[in-house]
Every structure is written in C-alpha cells, then in structure tokens.
Protein backbone atom coordinates (compact mmCIF):
# COMPACT_ATOMS: atom_id res chain seq x y z
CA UNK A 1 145.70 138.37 125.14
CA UNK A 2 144.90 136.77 121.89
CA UNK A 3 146.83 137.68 119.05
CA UNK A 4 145.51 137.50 115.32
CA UNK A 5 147.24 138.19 111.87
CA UNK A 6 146.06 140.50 109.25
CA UNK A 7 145.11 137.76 107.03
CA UNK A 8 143.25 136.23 109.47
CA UNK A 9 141.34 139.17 110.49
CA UNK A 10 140.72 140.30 106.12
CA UNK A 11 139.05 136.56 106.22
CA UNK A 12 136.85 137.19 108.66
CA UNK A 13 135.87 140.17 107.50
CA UNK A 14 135.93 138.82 103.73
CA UNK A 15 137.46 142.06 102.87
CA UNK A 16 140.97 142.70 100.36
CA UNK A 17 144.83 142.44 102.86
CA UNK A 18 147.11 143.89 101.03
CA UNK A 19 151.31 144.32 103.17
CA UNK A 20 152.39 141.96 105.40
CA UNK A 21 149.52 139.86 106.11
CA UNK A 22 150.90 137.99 108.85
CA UNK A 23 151.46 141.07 110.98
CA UNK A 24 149.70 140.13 114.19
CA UNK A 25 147.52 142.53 116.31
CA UNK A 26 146.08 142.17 119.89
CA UNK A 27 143.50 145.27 120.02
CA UNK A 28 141.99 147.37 117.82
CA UNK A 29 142.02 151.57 118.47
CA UNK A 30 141.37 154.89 117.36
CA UNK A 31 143.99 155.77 114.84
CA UNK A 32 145.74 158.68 116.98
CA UNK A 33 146.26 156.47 119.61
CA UNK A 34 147.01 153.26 117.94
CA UNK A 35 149.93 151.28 119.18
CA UNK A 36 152.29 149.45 116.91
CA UNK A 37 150.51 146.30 118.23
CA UNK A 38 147.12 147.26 117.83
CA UNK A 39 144.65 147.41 114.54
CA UNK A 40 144.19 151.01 113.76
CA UNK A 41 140.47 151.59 112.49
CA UNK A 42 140.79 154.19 110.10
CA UNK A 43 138.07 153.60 107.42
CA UNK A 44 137.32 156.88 106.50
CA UNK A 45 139.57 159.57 104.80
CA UNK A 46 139.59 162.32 107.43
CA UNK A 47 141.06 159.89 109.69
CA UNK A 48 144.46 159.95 107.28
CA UNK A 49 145.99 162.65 109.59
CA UNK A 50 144.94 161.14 112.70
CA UNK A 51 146.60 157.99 111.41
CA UNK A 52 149.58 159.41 110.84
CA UNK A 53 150.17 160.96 114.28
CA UNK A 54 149.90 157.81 115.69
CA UNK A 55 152.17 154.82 116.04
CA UNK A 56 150.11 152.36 113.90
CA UNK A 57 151.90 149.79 111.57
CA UNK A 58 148.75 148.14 110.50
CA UNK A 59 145.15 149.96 109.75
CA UNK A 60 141.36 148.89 107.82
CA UNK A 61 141.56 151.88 105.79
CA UNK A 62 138.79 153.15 102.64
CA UNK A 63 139.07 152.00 99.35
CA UNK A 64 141.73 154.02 97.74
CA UNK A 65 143.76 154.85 100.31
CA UNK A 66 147.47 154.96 99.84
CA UNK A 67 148.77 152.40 102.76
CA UNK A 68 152.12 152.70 101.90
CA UNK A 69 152.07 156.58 102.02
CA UNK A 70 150.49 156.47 105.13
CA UNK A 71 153.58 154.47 106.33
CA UNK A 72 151.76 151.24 106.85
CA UNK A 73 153.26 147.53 107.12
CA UNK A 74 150.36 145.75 106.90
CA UNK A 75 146.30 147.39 105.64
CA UNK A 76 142.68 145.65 105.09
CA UNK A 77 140.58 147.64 102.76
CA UNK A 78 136.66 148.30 104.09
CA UNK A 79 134.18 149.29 101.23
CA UNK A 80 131.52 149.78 103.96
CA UNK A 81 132.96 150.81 106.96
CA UNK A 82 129.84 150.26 109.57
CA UNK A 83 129.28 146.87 108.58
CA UNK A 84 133.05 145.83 108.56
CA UNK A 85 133.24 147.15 112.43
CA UNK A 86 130.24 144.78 112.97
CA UNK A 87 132.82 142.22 111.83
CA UNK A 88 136.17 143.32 113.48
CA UNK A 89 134.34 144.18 117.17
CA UNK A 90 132.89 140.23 116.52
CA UNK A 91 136.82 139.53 116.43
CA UNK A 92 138.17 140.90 119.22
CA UNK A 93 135.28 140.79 121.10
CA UNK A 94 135.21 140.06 125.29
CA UNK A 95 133.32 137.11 125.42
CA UNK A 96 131.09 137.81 128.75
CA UNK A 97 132.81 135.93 132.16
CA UNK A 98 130.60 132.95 132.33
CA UNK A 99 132.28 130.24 133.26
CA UNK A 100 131.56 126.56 131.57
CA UNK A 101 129.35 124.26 133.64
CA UNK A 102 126.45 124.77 135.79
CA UNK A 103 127.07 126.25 138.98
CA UNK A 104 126.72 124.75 142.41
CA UNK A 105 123.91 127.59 143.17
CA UNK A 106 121.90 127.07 140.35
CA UNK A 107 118.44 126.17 140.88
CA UNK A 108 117.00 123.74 138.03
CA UNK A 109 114.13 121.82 137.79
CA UNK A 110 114.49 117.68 137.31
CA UNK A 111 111.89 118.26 134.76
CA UNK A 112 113.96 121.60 132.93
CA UNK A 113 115.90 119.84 129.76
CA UNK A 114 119.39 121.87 129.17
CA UNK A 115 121.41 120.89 125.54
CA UNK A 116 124.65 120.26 125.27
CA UNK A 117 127.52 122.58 126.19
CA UNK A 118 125.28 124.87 127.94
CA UNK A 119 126.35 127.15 130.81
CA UNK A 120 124.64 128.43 133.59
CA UNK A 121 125.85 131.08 135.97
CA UNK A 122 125.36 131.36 139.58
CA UNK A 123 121.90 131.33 141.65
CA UNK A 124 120.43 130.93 137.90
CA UNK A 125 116.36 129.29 138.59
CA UNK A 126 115.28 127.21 135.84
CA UNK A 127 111.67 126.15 135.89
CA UNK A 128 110.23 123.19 135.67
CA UNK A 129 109.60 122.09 131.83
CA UNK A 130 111.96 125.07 130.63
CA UNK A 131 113.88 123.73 127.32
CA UNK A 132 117.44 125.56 126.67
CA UNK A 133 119.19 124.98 123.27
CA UNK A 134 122.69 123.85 123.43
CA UNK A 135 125.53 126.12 123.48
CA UNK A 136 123.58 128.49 125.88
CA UNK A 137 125.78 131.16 128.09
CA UNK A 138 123.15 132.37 130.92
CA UNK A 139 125.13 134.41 133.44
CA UNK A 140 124.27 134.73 137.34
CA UNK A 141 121.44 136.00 138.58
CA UNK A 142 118.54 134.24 135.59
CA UNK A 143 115.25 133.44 136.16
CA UNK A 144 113.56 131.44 133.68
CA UNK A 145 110.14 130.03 134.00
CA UNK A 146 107.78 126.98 133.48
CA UNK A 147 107.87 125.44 130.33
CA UNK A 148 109.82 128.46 128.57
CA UNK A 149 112.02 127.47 125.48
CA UNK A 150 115.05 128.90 124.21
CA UNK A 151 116.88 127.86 121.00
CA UNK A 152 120.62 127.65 120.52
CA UNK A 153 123.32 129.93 120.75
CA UNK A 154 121.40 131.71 123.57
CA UNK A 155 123.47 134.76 125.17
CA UNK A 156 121.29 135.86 128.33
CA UNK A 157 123.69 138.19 130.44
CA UNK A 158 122.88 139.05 134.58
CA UNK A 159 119.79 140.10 136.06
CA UNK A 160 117.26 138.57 132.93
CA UNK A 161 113.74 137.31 133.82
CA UNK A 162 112.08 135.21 130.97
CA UNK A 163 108.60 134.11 132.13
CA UNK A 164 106.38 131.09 131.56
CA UNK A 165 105.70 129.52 127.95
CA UNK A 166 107.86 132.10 126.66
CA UNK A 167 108.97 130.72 123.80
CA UNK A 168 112.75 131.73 121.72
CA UNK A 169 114.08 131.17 118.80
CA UNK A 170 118.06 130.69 118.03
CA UNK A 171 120.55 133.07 118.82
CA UNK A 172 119.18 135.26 121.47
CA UNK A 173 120.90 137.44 122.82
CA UNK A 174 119.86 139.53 126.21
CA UNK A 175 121.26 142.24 127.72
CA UNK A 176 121.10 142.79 131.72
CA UNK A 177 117.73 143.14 133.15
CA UNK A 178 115.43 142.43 130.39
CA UNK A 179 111.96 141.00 131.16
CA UNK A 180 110.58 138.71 128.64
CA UNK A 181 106.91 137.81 129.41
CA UNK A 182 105.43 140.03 132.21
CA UNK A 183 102.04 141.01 132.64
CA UNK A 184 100.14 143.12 130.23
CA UNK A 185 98.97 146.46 132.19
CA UNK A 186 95.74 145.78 131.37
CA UNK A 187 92.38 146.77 134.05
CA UNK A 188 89.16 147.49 134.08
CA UNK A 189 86.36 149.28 135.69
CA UNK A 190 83.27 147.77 137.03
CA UNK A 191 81.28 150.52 135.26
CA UNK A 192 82.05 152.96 132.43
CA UNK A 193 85.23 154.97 133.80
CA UNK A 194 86.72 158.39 132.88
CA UNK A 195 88.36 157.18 129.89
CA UNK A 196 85.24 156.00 127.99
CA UNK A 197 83.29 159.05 129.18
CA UNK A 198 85.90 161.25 127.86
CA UNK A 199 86.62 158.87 124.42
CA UNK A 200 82.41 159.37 124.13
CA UNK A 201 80.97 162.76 125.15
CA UNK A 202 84.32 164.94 125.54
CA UNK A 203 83.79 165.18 129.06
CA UNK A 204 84.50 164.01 132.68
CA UNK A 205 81.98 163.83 135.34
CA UNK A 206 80.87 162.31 138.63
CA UNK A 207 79.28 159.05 136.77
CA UNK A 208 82.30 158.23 135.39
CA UNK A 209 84.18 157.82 138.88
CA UNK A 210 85.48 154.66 140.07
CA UNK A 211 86.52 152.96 143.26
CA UNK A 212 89.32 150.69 141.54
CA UNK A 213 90.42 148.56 138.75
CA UNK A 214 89.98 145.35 138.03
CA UNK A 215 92.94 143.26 137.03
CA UNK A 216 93.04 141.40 133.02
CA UNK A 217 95.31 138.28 133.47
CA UNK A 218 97.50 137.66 130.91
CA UNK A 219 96.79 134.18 129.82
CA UNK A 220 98.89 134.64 126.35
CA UNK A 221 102.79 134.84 126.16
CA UNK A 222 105.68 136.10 124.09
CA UNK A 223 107.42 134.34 121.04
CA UNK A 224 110.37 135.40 120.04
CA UNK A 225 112.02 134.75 116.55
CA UNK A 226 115.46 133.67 115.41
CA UNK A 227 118.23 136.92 115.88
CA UNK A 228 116.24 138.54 118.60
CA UNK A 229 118.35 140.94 120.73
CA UNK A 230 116.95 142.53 124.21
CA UNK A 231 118.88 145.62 125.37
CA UNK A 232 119.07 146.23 129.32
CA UNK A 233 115.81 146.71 131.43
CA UNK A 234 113.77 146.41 128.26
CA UNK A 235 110.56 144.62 128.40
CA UNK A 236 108.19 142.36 126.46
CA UNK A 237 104.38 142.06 127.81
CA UNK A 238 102.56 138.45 127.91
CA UNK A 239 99.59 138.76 125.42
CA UNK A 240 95.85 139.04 127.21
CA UNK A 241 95.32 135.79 125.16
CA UNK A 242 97.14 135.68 121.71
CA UNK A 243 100.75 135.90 122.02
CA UNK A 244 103.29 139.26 121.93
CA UNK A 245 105.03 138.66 118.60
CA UNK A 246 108.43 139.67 117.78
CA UNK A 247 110.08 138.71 114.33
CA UNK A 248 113.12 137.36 113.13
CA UNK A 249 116.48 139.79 113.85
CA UNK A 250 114.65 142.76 115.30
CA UNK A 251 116.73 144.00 117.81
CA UNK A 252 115.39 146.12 121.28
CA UNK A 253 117.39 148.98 122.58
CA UNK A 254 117.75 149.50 126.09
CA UNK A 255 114.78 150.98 128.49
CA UNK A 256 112.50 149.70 125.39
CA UNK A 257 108.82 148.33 125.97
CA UNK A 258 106.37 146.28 124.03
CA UNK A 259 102.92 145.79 125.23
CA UNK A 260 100.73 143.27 125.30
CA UNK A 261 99.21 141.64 122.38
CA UNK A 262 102.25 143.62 119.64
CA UNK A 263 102.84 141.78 116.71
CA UNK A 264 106.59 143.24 115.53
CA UNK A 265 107.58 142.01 112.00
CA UNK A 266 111.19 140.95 110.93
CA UNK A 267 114.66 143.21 111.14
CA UNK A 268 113.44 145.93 113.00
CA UNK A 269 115.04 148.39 115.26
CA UNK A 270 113.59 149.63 118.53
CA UNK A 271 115.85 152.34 120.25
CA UNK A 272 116.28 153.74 123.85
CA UNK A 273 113.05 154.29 125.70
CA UNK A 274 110.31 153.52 122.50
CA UNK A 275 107.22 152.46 123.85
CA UNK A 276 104.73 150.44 121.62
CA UNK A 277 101.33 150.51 123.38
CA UNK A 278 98.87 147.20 123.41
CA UNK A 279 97.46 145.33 120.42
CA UNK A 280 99.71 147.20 117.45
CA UNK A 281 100.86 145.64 114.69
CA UNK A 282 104.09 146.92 112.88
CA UNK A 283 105.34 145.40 109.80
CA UNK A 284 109.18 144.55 108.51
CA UNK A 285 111.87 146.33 108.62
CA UNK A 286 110.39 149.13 110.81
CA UNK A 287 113.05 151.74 112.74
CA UNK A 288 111.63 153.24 115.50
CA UNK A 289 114.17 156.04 116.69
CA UNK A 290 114.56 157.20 120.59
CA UNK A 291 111.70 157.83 122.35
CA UNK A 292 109.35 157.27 120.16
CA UNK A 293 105.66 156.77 121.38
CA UNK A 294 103.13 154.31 119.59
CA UNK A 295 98.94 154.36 120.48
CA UNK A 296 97.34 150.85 120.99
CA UNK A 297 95.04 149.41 118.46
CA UNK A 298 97.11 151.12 115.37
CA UNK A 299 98.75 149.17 112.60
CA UNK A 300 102.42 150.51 111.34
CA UNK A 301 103.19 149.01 107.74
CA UNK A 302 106.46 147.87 106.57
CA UNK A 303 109.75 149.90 105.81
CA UNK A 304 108.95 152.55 107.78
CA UNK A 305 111.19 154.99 109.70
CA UNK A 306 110.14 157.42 112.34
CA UNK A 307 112.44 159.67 113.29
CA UNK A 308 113.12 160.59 117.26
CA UNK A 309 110.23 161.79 119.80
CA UNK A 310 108.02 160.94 117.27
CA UNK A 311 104.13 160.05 118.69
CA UNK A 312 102.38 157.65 115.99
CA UNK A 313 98.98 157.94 117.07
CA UNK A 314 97.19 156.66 113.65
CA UNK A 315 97.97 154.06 111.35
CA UNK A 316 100.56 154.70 109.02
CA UNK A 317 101.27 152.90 105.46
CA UNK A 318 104.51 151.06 104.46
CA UNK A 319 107.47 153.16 102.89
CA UNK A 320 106.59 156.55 104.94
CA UNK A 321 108.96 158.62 107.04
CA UNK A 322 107.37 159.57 109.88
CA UNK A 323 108.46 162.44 112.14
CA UNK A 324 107.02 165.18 115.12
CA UNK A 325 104.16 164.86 117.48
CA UNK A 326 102.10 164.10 116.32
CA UNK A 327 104.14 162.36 114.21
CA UNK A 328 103.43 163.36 109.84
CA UNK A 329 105.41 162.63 106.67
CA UNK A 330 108.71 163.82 107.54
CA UNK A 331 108.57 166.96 104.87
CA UNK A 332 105.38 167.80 106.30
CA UNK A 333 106.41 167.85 109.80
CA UNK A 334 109.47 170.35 108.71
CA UNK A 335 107.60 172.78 106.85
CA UNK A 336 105.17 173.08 110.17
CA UNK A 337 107.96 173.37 112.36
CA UNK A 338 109.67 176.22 110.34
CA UNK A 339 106.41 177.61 110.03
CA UNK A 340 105.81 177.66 113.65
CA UNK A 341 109.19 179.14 114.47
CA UNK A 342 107.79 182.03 111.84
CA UNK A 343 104.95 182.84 114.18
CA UNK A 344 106.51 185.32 116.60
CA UNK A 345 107.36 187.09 113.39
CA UNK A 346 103.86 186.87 111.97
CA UNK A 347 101.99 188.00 114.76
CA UNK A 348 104.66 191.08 115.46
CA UNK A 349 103.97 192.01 111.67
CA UNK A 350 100.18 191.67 112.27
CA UNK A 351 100.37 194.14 115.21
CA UNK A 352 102.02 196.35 113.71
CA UNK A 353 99.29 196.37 110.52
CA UNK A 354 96.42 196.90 113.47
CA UNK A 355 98.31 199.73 114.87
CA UNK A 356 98.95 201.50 110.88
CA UNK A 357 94.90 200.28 109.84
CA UNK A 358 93.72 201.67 113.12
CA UNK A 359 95.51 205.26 113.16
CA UNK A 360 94.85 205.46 109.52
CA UNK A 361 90.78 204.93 110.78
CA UNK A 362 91.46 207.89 113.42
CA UNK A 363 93.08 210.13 111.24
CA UNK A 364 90.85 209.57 108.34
C-alpha cells in the first residue's frame, strides 16, 4: 500500500501543511473513523466533533481551524473543499487492473497504429486503420472500429464499444459499457405517417397508417474533444451526415444519451439518464441535471442550468435557469407549482361561495 507524506500530499493539492509534514498516510477516511494511519477529510467545521471521536493524527481541515486543538500532528488547510477532494481522490486513487502490454487475446488489425506505452486488455478488437494515442489503458472486453482515433492518455474501462471514424481527443476517459458512435434512431415512412398528420391537422386517421419504417443510415460520426468523460452504458449517436459533436471537458453521467446530429459545447455536465433528442445544439458550460429530457431541432444557449426532470421542449437563451415540465425560468416554474398545490384549496373555497350565492338566491 503506498504511503505518502503530508507535504507531499499539500503539493499536490497546492494547498498550505502546517505540523509535521512528513507524517505519512496510506488512505484517506471519514473523520469518525479515521485511523492514526489514514488522512482524515474533515474540511468543513461540523466535522470538528466527528474528528475528534476518531483516532486521526493528521486531517485537510477549513481555513481557520485550530489543528492543534483538535489534537492533530500533522493538518493541510482546503479553502475549497470540493475541488481539493478532486485532488486528494487523484492521490490515492486505484488505478484500474490493466495490466501493461497487449494481451495474447487481443484482436488488432496489421493496419490499427497503437503509440507508445499503450495497454490493451484481454479479447480487446481493434479495427483496421484505428489510431490509439500513447499511454492508452483499454481494459478487456473493447471494441474499437475502422479507422477510429483516440488521443493520449486514453482511459477506456470493460465492456466499451467505440465505432467507425469516431474520432477522440486527449484524455478520454470511459466508463464500462459506453457506446460511442451507434446508429442514429432515425426512420421513415413511405407516405405521410401519424406523426406528421398529428404535427399538421391535430388528428390521427386511417391515411396516416403505415406498414413499416424505413431505415436512415448514419453516414456521419462522433468527435469527441479533449477532457471528454463517458459514464457507464451511456451513449453517443453517429450523425445522419454531419457529425455528433461533443466539446472540450464535458463530462456524461451514466445511462446518458445523445442523439444524432447534437452539437454539445465545452465543460458541460450531463447527469444520470438525460436524454438530448436529434439535431440540438447546446452551448458552453450547460448542466443538465438527472433526467432531464431535451426535443430535437431546439437550440440551448450557453451557461445554462436546468434543474432535475426538467423537459426543454423550446429553445432557451444563454444565462437562464430552467426548471419543471415543461421546463420555465426557474422562479416561474415555483410560483406555478405552489400555485397548483393551492388549487384543492381554491376550488373547496369556490364551492363553498356557490353553495352561500345559491341559498342566498333561494332564500331571497
């Protein structure tokens, strides 16, 4: 188990070590449970009783804290506590079990170029032309197809399936089962179908019924940017026959999916189960929260947040907090919903004013 000193670990972090800075740590923990070998992470001040219950001698703790009162050997001081847990989990992180080398089962094309130090995992299939970046870790189980490219740094853990003339930029990192470049779901019918009819006239009839659907190829594909993370069993669509776009360090949660033909700016966040429909454009900086759903053919602007559940159905400008289905400007949304928890209310109060205007008419 590796061991690293405090100093070591405040340098990393670029953050202020202050007690015996070569105390060394294996682990970090919650600060009740800390051992006297481990890095307690107690950044905020309610965790100062927690702290002390346990058995840690060294801690990150908030700016201010007393770190001798808190019986401390050793502290690192944290002015922003998320961002220096980005840092200290980078530290002690478990570097996934793929071994150096290529495997005896891997399948790669004579034609597929791999750089230097790369690994590949077992029954890995590379495709002929495919172009991986040095330094690349690609656990078992990989598919990667014709003429795809991948920069360097490349994490791609178990189960991933980049397709053909995908094309990524450095550092990617992919978590198990993502698919990068399937088909779009796009058909068609041989006639005007059900959806048209309804989109034109508000209705549904017997000339709108079809007999099937005819298939769209996807003859575009999916470019990735620089930073790009994939959570598990997310998935990117090939474009009909412009590329899917994703920007520099946006990062896609888990269960996440991006049609075809998306253009996703730079630095956004995509969490658990959002689903971007076909041909949308969202800007920079965009955070999509958990289950949000977003209509085809709509453009999202820049530094926008929508909050979870959320259904975007219309464009919506840069700088607006979206929220509710379907989704509004945040304060908007919460003045309708408290209005339509009111309505029981309202309509019992409007019954009762019918019952006292109508015996007042039958009396009168």
């Amino acid at each position: 188990m590796a061991r690293f000193t405090i100093e070591q670990i405040a340098s990393e972090l670029g953050a202020k070590a202050v007690g015996d800075t070569a105390f060394q740590v294996n682990a970090v923990a919650e600060p009740a449970t800390a051992e006297a070998d481990q890095l307690a992470l107690a950044m905020e001040p309610s965790y100062a009783e927690p702290l002390q219950a346990g058995n840690a001698q060294a801690a990150i703790l908030w700016d201010g804290a007393d770190w001798q009162a808190l019986g401390l050997k050793a502290a690192i001081f944290a002015p922003r506590s998320r961002y220096v847990l980005s840092g200290v989990t980078r530290v002690f992180e478990h570097a996934p079990d793929i071994p150096e080398g290529i495997h005896s089962s891997a399948i790669i094309d004579p034609s597929a170029h791999l750089g230097e130090n790369a690994s590949v995992g077992p029954f890995v299939v590379i495709g002929a032309g495919a172009v991986i970046g040095r330094n690349a870790r690609i656990a078992s189980h990989v598919s990667i197809g014709r003429d795809a490219q991948i920069g360097v740094d490349a994490t791609i853990y178990q189960g991933v399936h980049i397709g053909a003339r995908v094309i990524i930029g450095d550092k990617f990192y992919a978590q198990q089962g993502a698919a990068i470049g399937v088909d779009g779901f796009s058909y068609v019918t041989p006639k005007p179908g059900a959806v048209e009819e309804a989109r034109a006239t508000g209705k549904i009839t017997e000339a709108s019924q079809t007999e099937g659907f005819a298939r769209i190829n996807s003859l575009g594909s999916v470019v990735l940017g620089d930073r790009v993370e994939v959570g598990a069993n997310a998935t990117v669509d090939r474009g009909t026959i412009a590329n899917t776009v994703i920007g520099d360090g946006t990062k896609l949660d888990n269960l996440v999916h991006v049609g075809h033909n998306v253009s996703v700016g730079q630095n956004c966040l995509l969490c658990g189960q959002v689903g971007v429909a076909g041909s949308t454009k969202i800007g920079d900086r965009v955070v999509l929260g958990g289950q949000v759903g977003v209509a085809d053919h709509i453009t999202i602007g820049s530094d926008v947040i929508a909050a979870g559940k959320s259904g975007i159905s219309s464009n919506v400008p840069s700088g607006r907090l979206m929220m509710g289905n379907p989704a509004m400007k945040m304060d908007l949304n919460i003045e309708s919903y408290k209005a339509l928890r009111r309505l029981p209310r309202l309509v019992a109060k409007i019954a009762r004013l019918e019952k006292t205007v109508f015996k007042s008419d039958e009396t009168g």
